[in-house]
Protein backbone atom coordinates (compact mmCIF):
# COMPACT_ATOMS: atom_id res chain seq x y z
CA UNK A 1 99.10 -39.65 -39.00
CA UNK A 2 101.86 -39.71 -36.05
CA UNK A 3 103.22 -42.76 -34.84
CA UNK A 4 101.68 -42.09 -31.01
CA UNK A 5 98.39 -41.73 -32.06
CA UNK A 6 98.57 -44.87 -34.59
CA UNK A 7 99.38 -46.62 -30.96
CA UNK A 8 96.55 -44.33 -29.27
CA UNK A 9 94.14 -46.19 -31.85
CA UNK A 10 95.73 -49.17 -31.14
CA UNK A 11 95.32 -49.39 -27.05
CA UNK A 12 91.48 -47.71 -27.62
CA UNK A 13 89.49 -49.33 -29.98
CA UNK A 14 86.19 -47.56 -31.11
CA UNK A 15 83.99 -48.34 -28.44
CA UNK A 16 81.58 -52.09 -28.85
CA UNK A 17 78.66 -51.95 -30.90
CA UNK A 18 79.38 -48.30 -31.81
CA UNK A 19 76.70 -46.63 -34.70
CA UNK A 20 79.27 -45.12 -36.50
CA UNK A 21 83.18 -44.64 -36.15
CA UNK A 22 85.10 -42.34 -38.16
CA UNK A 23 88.36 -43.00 -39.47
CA UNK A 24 91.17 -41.81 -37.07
CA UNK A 25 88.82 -41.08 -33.87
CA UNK A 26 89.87 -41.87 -30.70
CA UNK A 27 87.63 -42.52 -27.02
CA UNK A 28 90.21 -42.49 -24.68
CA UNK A 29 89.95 -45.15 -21.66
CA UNK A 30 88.69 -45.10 -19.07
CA UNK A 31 85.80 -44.10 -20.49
CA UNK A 32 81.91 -45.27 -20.61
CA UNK A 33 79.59 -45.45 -23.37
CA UNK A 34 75.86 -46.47 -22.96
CA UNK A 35 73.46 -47.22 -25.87
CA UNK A 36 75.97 -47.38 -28.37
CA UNK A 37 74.53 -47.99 -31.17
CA UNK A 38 72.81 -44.98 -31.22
CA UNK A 39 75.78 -42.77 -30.65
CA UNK A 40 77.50 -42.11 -34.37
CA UNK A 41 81.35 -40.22 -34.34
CA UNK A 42 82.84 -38.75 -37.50
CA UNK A 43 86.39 -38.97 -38.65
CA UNK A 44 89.40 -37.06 -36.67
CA UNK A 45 87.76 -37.01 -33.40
CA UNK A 46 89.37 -37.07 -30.00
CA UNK A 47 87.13 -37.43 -26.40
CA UNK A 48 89.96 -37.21 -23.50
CA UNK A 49 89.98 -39.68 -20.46
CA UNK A 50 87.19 -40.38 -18.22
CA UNK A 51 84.12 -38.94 -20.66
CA UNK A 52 80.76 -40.38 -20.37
CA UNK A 53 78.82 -40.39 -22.94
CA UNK A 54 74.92 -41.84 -23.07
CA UNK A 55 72.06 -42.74 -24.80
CA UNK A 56 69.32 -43.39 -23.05
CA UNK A 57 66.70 -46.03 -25.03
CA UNK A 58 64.99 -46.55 -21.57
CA UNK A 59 65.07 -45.23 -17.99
CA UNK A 60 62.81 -46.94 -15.47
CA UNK A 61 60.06 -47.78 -17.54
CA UNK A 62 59.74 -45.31 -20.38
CA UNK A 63 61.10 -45.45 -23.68
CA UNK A 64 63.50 -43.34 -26.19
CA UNK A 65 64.96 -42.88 -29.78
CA UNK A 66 67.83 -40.61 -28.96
CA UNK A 67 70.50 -39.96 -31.16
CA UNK A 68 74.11 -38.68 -30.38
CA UNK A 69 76.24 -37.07 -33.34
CA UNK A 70 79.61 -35.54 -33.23
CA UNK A 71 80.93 -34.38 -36.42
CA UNK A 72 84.15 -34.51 -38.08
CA UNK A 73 87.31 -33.19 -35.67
CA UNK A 74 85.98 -32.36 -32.90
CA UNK A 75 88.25 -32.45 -29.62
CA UNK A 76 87.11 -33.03 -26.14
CA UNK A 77 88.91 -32.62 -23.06
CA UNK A 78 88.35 -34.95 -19.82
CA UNK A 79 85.36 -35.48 -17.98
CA UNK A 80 82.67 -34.83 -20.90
CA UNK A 81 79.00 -35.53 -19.70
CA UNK A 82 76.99 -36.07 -23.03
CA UNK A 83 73.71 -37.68 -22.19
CA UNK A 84 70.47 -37.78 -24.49
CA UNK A 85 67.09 -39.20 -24.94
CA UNK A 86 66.28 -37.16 -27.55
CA UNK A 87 68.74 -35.58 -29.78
CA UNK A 88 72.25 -34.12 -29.45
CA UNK A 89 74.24 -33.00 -32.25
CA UNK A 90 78.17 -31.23 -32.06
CA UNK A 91 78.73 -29.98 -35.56
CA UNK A 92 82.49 -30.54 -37.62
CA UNK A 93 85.50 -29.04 -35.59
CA UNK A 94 84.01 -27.92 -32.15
CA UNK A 95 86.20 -27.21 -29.47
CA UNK A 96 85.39 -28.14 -25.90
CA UNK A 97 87.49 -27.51 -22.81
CA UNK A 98 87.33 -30.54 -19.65
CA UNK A 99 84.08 -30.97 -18.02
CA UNK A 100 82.15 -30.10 -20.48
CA UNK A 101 78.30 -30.95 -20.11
CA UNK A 102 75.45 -31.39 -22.41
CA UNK A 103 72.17 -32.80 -22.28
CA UNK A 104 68.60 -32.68 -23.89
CA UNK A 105 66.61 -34.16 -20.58
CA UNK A 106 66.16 -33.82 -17.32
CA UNK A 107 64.86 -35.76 -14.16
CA UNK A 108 61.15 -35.60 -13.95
CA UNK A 109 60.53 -33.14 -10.19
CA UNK A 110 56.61 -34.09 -9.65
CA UNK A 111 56.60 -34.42 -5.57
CA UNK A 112 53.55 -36.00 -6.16
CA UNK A 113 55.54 -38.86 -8.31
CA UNK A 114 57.87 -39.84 -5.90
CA UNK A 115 61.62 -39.70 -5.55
CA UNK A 116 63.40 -37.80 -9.01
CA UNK A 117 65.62 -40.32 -9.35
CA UNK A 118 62.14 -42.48 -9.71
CA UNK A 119 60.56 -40.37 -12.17
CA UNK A 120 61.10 -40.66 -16.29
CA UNK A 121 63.21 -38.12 -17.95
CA UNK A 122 61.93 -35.09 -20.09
CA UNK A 123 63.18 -33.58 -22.71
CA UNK A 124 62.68 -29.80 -23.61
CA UNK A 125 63.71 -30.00 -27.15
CA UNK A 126 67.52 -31.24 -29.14
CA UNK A 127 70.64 -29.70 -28.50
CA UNK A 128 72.34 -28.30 -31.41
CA UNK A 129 75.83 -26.52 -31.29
CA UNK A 130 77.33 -25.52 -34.39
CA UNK A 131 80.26 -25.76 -35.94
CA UNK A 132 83.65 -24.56 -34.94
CA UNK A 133 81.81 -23.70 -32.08
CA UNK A 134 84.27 -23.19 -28.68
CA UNK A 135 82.98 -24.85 -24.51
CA UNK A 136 85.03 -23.36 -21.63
CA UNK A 137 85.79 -25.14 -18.68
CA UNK A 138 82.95 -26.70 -16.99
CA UNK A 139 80.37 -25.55 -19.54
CA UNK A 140 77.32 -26.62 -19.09
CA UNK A 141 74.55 -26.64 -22.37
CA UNK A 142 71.02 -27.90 -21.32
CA UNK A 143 68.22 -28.89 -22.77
CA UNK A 144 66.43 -27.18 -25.80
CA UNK A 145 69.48 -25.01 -26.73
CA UNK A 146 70.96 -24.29 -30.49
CA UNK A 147 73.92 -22.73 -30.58
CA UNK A 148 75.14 -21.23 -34.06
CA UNK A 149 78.53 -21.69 -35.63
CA UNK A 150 81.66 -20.18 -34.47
CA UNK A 151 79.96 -19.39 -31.40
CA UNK A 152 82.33 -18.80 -27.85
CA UNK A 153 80.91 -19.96 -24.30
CA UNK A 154 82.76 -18.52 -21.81
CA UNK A 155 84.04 -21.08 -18.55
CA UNK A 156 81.31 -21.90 -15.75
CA UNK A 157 78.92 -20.88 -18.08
CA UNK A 158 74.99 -22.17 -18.06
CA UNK A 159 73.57 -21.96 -21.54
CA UNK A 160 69.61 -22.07 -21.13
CA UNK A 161 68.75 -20.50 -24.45
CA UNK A 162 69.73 -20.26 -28.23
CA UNK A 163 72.03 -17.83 -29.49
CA UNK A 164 73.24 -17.43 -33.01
CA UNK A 165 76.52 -17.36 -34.87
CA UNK A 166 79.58 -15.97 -33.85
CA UNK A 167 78.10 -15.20 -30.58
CA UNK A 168 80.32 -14.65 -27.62
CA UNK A 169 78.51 -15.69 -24.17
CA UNK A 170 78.91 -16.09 -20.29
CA UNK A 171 77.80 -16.19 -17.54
CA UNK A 172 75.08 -18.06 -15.52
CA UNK A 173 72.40 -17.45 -17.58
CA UNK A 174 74.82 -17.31 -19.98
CA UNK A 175 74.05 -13.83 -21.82
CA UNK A 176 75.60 -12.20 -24.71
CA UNK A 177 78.27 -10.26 -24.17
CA UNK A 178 80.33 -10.05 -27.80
CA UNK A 179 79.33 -10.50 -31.49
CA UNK A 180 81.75 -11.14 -34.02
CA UNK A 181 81.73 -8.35 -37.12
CA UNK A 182 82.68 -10.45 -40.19
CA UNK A 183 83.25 -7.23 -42.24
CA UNK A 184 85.80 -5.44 -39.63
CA UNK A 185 86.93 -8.87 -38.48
CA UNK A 186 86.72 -8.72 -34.81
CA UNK A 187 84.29 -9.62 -31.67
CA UNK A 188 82.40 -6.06 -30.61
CA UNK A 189 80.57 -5.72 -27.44
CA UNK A 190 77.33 -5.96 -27.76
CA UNK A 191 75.50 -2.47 -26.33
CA UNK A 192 72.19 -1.56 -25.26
CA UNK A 193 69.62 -1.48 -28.01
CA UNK A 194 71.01 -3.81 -30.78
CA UNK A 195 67.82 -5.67 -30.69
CA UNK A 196 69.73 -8.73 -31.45
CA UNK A 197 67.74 -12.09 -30.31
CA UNK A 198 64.77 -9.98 -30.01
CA UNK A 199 65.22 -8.38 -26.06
CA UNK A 200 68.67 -10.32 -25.27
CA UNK A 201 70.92 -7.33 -26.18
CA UNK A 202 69.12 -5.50 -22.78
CA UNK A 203 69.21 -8.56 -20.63
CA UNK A 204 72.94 -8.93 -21.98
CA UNK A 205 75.28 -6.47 -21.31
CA UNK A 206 78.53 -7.12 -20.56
CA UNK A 207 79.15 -7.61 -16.83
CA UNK A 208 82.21 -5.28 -16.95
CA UNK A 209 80.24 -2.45 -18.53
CA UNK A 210 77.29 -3.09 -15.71
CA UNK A 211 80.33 -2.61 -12.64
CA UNK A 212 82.23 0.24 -15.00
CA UNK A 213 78.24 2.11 -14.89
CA UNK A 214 77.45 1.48 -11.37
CA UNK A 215 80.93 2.54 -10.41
CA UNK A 216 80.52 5.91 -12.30
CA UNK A 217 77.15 6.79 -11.23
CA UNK A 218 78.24 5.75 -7.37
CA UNK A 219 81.31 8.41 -7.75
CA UNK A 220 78.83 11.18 -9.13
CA UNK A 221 76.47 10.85 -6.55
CA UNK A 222 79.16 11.08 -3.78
CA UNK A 223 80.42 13.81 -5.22
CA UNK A 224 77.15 15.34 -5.72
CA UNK A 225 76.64 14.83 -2.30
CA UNK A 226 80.05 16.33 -0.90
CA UNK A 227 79.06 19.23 -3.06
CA UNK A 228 75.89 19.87 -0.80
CA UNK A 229 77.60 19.70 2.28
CA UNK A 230 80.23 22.12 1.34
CA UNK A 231 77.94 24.72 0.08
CA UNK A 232 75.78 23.83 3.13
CA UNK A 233 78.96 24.39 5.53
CA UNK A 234 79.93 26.97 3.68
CA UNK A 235 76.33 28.78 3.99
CA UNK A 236 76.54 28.57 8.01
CA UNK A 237 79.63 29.90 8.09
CA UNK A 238 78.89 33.07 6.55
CA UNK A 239 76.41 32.90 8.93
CA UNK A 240 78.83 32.67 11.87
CA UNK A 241 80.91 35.05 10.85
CA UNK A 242 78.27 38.06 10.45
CA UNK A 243 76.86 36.91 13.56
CA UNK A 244 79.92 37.17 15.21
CA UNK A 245 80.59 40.91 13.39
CA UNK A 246 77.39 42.09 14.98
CA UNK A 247 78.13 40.78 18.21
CA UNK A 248 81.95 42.56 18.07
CA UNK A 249 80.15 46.09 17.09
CA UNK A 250 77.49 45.48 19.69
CA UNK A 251 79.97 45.00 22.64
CA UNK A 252 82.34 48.15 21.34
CA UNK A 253 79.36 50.28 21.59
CA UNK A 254 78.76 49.25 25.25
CA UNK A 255 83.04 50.20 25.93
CA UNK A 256 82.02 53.81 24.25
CA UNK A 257 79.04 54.57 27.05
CA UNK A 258 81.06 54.86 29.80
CA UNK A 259 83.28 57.12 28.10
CA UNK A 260 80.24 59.58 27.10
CA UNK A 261 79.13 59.75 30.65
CA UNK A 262 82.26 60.59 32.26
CA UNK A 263 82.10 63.64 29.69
């Protein structure tokens, strides 16, 4: 361990009443942590500056057992959001980017319940995400999802469903757009047709091949289209131009009558 971060540990202390602190982990300040003891950390892990991190027991009358666990290495950037009343779990060695957020609830939206911010909060299901697994800037992973190991979420993204491992998604839906190929060793594009996560691969084609498609069939039918009009133009003026060969022979014949009659 390096002398700065034996100070880091120093000037931030695991956080009061904590579940469980790894060895070596650092919450940087400023920094707020609700419900504690329900949040556990493993050992080598570093949350940047200004994260927020929450577990909600109650919220305005209702009750929770939610459970926050972040494995072993994992680095966070600034401005996490990690909030649950259920359960979230970050497998060993993730990677997220700054403003990262995560969360298995929701505010309740009944207009018949009165204002949201009134309303309990609902929970669609735990948040998984596996290990190794890479956020992008401003991620966002909501309630309900699993996300496999090794798995790549591209920046902006919303992730609203479950993918598997070594998946490679963006967007908002976030969709599918690479697999990685552990026997040839690299991230493939994922075409029409794999079948993988039963009808993503349709749904999920990569944005660039979508523009690249529509480009190419925009250019064929233009020059489809050019096509016609030549042959059309074409057409009249063959047209013309016998017209105006019948017109030419019809006036020489009326130059030749005069000349017969003078005979």
């Amino acid at each position: 361990m390096g002398l700065r971060r034996k100070l880091k540990l120093i000037m931030h202390p695991a956080p009061m009443g904590v579940g469980r602190w790894g060895d070596s982990s650092l919450v940087l300040r400023p920094r707020r942590v609700r419900g504690a003891r329900r949040v556990e950390i493993g050992s080598g892990v570093t949350i940047d500056k200004h994260g927020w991190i929450a577990a909600y027991e109650s919220y305005q009358g209702h009750r929770y057992e939610p459970l926050i666990l972040i494995g072993d290495g994992v680095t966070i950037g600034r401005y996490l959001c990690l909030t649950a009343i259920n359960r979230v779990e970050i497998g060993a060695n993730c990677l997220f980017s700054e403003y990262v957020y995560i969360s298995d609830h929701f505010h309740g939206t009944d207009p018949l319940q009165g204002p949201p911010v009134l309303q309990g909060l609902e929970s669609k299901g735990p948040v998984l995400i596996g290990e190794s697994t890479f956020l992008g800037y401003r991620a966002c992973v909501l309630p309900g999802v699993s996300l496999g190991k090794h798995c790549v979420v591209g920046a902006n993204a919303v992730v609203t469903r479950s993918f598997p491992d070594f998946s490679m998604i963006a967007g908002a839906p976030a969709r599918l757009i690479k697999r990685y190929v552990v026997g040839k060793r690299k991230w493939e594009v994922v075409s029409i047709g794999d079948g993988l996560d039963g009808g993503l691969a349709r749904s999920s084609e990569s944005p660039v091949t979508q523009t690249l498609e529509a480009e190419r069939v925009s250019l064929s039918d233009r020059n489809a289209d050019q096509a016609r009009k030549r042959s059309v133009a074409g057409t009249i003026g063959e047209g013309a131009a016998e017209g105006e060969l019948r017109q030419g022979g019809s006036d020489m014949q009326h130059l030749d009558e005069p000349k017969q009659a003078a005979r």
